[in-house]
N, C-alpha and C. Protein backbone atom coordinates (compact mmCIF):
# COMPACT_ATOMS: atom_id res chain seq x y z
N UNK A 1 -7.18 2.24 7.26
CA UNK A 1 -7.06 3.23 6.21
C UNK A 1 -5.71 3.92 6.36
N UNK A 2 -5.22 4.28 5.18
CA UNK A 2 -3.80 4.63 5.21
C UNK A 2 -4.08 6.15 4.85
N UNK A 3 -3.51 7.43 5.23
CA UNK A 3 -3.07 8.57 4.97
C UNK A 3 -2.30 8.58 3.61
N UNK A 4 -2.09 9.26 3.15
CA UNK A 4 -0.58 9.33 2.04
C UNK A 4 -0.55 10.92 1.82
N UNK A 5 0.97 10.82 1.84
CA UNK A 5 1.56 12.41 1.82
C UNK A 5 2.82 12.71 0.98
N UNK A 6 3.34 13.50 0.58
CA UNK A 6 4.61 13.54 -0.16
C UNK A 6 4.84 14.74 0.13
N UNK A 7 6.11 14.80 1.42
CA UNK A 7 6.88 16.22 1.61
C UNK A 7 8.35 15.62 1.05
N UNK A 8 9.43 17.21 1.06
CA UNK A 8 10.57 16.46 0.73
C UNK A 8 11.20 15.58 -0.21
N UNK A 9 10.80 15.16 -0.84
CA UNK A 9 10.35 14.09 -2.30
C UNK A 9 10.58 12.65 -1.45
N UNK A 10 9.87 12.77 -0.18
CA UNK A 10 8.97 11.46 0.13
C UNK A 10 7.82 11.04 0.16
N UNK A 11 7.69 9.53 -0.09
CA UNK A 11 6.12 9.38 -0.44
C UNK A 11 5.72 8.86 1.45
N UNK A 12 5.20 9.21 1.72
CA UNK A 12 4.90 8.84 3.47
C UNK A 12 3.70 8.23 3.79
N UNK A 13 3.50 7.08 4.41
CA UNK A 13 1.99 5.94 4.31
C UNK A 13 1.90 6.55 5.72
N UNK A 14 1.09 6.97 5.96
CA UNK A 14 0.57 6.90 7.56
C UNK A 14 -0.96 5.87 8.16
N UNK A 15 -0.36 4.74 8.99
CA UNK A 15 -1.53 3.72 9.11
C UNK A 15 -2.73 4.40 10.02
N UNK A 16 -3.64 4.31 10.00
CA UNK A 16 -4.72 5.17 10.98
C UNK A 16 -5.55 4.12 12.27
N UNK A 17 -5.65 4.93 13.32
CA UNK A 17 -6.45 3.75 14.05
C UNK A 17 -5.98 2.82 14.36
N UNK A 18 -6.93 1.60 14.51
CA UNK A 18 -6.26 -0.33 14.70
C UNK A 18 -5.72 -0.67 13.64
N UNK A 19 -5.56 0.21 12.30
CA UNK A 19 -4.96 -0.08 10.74
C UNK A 19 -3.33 -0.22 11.86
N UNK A 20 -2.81 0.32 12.41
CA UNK A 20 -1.34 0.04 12.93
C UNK A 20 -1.30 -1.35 13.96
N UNK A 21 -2.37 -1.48 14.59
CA UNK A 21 -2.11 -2.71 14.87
C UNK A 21 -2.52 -3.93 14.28
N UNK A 22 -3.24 -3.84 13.33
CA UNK A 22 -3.02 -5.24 12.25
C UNK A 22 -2.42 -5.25 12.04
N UNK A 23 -1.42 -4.16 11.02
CA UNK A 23 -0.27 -4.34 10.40
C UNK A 23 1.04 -4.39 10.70
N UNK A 24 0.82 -4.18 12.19
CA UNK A 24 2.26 -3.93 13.22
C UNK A 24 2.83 -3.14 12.48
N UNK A 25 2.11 -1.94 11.50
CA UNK A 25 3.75 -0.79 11.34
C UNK A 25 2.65 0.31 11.51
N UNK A 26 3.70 1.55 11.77
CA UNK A 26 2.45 2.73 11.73
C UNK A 26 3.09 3.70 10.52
N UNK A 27 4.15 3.93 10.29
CA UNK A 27 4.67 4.10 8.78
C UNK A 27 5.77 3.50 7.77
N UNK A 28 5.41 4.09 6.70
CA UNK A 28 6.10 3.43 5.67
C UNK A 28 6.69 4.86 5.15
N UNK A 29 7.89 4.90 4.95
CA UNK A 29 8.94 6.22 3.58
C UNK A 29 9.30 5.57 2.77
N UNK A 30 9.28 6.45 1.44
CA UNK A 30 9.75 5.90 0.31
C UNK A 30 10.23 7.12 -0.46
N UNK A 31 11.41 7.23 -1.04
CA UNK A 31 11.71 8.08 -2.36
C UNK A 31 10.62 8.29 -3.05
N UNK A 32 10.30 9.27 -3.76
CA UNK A 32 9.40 9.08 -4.59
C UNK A 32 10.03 8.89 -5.74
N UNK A 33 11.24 8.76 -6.18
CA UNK A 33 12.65 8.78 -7.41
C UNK A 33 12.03 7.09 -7.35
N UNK A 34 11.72 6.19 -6.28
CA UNK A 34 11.46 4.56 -6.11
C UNK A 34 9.93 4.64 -6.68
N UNK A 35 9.02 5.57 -7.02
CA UNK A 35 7.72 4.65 -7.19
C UNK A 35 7.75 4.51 -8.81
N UNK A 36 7.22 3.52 -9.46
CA UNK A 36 7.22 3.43 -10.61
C UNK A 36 6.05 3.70 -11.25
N UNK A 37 4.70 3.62 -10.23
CA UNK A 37 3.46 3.86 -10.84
C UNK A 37 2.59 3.70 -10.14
N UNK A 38 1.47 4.20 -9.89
CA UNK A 38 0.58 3.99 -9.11
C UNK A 38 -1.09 4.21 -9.87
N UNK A 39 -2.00 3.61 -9.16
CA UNK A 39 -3.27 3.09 -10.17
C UNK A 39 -4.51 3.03 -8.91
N UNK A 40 -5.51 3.21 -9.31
CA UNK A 40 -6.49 3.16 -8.71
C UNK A 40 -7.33 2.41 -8.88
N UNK A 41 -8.33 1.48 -8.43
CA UNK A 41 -9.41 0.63 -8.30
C UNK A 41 -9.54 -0.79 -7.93
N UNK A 42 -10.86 -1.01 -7.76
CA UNK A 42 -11.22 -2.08 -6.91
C UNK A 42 -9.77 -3.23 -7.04
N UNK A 43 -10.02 -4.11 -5.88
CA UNK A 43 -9.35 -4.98 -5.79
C UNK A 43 -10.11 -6.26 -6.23
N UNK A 44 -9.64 -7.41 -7.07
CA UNK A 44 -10.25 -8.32 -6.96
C UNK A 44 -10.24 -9.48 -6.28
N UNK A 45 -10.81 -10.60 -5.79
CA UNK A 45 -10.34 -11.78 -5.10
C UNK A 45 -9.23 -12.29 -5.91
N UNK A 46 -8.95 -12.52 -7.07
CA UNK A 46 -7.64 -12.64 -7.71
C UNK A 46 -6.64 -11.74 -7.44
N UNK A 47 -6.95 -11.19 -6.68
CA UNK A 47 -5.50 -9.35 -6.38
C UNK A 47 -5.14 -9.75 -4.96
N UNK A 48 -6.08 -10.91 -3.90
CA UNK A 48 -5.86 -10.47 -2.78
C UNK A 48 -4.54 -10.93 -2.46
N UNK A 49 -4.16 -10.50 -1.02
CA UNK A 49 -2.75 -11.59 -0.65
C UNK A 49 -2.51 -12.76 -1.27
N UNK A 50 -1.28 -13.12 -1.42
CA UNK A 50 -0.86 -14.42 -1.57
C UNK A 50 0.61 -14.71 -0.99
N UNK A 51 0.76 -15.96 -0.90
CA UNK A 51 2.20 -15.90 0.36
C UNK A 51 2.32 -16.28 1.48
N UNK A 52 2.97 -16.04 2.10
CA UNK A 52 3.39 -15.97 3.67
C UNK A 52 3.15 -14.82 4.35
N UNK A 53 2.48 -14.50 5.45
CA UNK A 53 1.97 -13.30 6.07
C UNK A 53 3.49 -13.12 6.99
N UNK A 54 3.82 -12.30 7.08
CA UNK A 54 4.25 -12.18 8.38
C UNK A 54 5.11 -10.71 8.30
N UNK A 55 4.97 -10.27 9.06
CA UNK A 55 3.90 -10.06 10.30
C UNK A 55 2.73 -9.32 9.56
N UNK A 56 1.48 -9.79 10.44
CA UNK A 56 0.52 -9.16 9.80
C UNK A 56 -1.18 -9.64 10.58
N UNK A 57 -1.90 -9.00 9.54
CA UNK A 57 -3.12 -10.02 10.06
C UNK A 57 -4.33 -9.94 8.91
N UNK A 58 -5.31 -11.12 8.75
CA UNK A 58 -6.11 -11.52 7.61
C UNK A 58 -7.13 -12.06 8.36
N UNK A 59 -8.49 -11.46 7.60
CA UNK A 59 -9.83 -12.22 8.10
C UNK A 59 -10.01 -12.01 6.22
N UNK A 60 -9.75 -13.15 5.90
CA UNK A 60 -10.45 -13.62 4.50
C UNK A 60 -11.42 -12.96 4.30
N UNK A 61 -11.90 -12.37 3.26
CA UNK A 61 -12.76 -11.45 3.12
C UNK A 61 -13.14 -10.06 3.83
N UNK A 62 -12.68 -9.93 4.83
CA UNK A 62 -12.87 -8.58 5.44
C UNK A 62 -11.60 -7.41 5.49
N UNK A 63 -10.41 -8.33 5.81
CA UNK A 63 -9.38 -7.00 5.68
C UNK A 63 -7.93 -7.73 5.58
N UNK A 64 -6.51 -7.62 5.15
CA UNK A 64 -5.69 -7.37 4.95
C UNK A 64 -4.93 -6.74 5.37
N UNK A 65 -3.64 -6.85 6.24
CA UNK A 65 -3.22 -5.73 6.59
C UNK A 65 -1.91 -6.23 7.33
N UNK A 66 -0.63 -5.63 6.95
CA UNK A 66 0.52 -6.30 6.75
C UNK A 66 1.66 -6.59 5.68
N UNK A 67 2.70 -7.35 6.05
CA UNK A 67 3.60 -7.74 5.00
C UNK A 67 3.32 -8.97 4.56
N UNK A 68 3.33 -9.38 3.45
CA UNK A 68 3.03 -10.88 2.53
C UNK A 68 4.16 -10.73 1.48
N UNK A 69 4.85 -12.48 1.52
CA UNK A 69 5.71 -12.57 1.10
C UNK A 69 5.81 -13.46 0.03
N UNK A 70 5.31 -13.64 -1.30
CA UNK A 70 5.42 -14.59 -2.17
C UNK A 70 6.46 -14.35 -3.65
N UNK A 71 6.82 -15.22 -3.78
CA UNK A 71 7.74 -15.80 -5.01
C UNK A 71 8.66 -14.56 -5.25
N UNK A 72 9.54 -14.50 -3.98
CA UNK A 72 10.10 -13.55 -4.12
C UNK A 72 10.07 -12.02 -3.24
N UNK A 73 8.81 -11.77 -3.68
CA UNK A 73 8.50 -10.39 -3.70
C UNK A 73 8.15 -10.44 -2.34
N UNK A 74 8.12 -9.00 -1.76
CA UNK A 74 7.73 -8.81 -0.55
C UNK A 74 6.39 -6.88 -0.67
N UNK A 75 5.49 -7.33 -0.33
CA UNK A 75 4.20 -6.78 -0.59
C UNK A 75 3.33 -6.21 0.55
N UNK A 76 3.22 -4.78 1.09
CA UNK A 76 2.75 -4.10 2.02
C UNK A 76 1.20 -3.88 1.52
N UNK A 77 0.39 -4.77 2.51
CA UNK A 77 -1.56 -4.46 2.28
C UNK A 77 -1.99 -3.54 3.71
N UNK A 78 -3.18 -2.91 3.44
CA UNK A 78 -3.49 -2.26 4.20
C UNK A 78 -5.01 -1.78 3.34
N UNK A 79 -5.96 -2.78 3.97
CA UNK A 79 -7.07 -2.85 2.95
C UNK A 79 -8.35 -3.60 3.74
N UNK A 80 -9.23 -2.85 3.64
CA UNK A 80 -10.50 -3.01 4.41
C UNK A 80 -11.64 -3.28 3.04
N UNK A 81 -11.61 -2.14 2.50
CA UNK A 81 -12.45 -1.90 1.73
C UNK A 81 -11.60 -1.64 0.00
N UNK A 82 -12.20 -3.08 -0.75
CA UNK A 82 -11.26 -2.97 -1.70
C UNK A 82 -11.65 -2.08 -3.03
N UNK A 83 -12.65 -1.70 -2.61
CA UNK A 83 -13.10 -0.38 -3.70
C UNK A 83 -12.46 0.88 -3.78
N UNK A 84 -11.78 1.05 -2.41
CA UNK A 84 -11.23 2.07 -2.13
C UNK A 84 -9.36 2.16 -1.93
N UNK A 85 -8.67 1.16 -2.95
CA UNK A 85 -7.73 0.52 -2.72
C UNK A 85 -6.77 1.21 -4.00
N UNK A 86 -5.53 1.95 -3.55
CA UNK A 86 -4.63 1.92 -4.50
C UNK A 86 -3.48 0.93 -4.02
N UNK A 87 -2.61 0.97 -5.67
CA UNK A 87 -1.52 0.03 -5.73
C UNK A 87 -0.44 1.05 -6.15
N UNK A 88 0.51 0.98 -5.34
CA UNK A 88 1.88 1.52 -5.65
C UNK A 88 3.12 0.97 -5.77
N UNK A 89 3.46 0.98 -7.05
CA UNK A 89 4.78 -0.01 -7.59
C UNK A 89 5.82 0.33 -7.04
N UNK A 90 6.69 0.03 -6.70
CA UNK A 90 8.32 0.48 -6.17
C UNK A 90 9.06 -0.04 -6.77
N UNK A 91 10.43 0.59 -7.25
CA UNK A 91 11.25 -0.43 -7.31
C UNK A 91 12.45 0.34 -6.16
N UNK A 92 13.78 -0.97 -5.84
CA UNK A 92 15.12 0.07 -5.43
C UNK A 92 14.54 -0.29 -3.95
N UNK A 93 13.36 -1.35 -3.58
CA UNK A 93 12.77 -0.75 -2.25
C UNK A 93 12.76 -2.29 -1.57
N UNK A 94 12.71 -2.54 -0.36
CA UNK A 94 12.30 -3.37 0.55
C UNK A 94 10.79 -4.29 -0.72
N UNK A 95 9.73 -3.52 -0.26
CA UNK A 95 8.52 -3.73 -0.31
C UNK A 95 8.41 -3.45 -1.76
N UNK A 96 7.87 -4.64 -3.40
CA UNK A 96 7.89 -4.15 -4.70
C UNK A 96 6.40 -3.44 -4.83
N UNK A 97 5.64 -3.64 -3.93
CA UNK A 97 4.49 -2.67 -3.93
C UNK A 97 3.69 -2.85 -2.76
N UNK A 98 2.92 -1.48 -2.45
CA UNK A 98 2.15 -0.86 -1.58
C UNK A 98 0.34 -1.19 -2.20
N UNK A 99 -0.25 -1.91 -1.36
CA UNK A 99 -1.72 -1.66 -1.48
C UNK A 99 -2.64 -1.43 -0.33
N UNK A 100 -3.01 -0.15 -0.43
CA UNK A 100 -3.69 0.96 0.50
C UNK A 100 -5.07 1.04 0.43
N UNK A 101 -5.92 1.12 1.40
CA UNK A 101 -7.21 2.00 1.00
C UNK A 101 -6.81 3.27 1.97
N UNK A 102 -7.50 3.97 1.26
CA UNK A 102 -7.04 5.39 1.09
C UNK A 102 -8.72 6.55 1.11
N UNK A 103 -8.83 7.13 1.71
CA UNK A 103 -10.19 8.13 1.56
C UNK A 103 -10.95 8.36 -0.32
N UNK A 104 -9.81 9.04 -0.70
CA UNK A 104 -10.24 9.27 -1.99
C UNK A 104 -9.17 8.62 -3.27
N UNK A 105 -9.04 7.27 -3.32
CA UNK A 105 -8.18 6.34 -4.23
C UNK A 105 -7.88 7.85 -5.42
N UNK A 106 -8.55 8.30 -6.55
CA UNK A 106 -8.33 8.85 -7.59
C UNK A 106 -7.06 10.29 -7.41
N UNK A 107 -8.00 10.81 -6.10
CA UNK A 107 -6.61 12.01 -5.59
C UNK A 107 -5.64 11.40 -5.18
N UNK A 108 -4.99 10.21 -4.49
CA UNK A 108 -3.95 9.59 -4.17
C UNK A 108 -3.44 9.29 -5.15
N UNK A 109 -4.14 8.73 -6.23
CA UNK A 109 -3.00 8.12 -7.78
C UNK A 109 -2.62 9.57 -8.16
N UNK A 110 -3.79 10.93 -8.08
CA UNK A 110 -3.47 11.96 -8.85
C UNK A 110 -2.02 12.85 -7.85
N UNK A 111 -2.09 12.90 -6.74
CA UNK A 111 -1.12 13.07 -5.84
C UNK A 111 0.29 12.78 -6.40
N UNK A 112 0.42 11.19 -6.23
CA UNK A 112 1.55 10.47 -6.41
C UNK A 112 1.98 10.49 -8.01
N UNK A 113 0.63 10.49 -8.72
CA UNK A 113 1.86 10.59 -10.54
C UNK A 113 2.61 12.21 -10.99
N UNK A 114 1.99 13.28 -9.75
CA UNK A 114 2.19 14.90 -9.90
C UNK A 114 3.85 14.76 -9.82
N UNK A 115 3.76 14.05 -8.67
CA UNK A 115 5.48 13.53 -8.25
C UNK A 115 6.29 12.91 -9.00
N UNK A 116 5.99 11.92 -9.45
CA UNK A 116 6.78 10.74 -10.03
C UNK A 116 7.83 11.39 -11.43
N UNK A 117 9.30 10.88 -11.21
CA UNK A 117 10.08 11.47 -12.39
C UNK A 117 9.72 11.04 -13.42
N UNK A 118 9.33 11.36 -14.58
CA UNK A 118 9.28 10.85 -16.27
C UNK A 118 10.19 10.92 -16.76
């Protein structure tokens, strides 16, 4: 499970628990001037990883958690429970999006769009 915070006009992932050692990172910063949008709900088996893992780690069906690298793009998961999963777009960034589970998905999208420039 990931934390999320925004001091400073950064958006800040904090990994919790063994969430840092699946994913070999324990945070992520981002501008928040870089997110383009962020959204809440379930994940589907069509949403999960796709790509090249690395570094990272995957038990098919149970969790996600890591960098995945396909057609291009490079994509930060951090996902146990995909009901409880937001997606955060970036652009300007390493990573073109963030997918988190998060305590309360709806306050995290509501968090992050309070921020976001229009």
């Amino acid at each position: 499970m990931a934390d999320v915070t925004i001091e400073h006009g950064q958006l800040r992932v904090e990994l919790e628990g063994m969430h840092k050692v699946w994913a070999l990172k324990n945070t992520i910063s981002v501008p928040v001037s870089h997110i383009v949008s962020a959204s809440a709900g379930p994940i589907s088996a069509a949403d999960r990883p796709k790509g090249i893992r690395a570094p990272g780690t995957q038990i098919p069906g149970v969790f996600a958690a890591g960098t995945w690298h396909h057609n291009g793009e490079k994509v930060f998961w951090d996902v146990r429970d995909p009901g409880n999963a937001v997606v955060v777009e970036l652009r300007d960034e390493s990573y073109s999006r963030l997918v988190l589970e998060v305590e309360n998905p709806q306050a995290t999208v509501d968090l992050i769009t309070a921020h976001i420039d229009r």
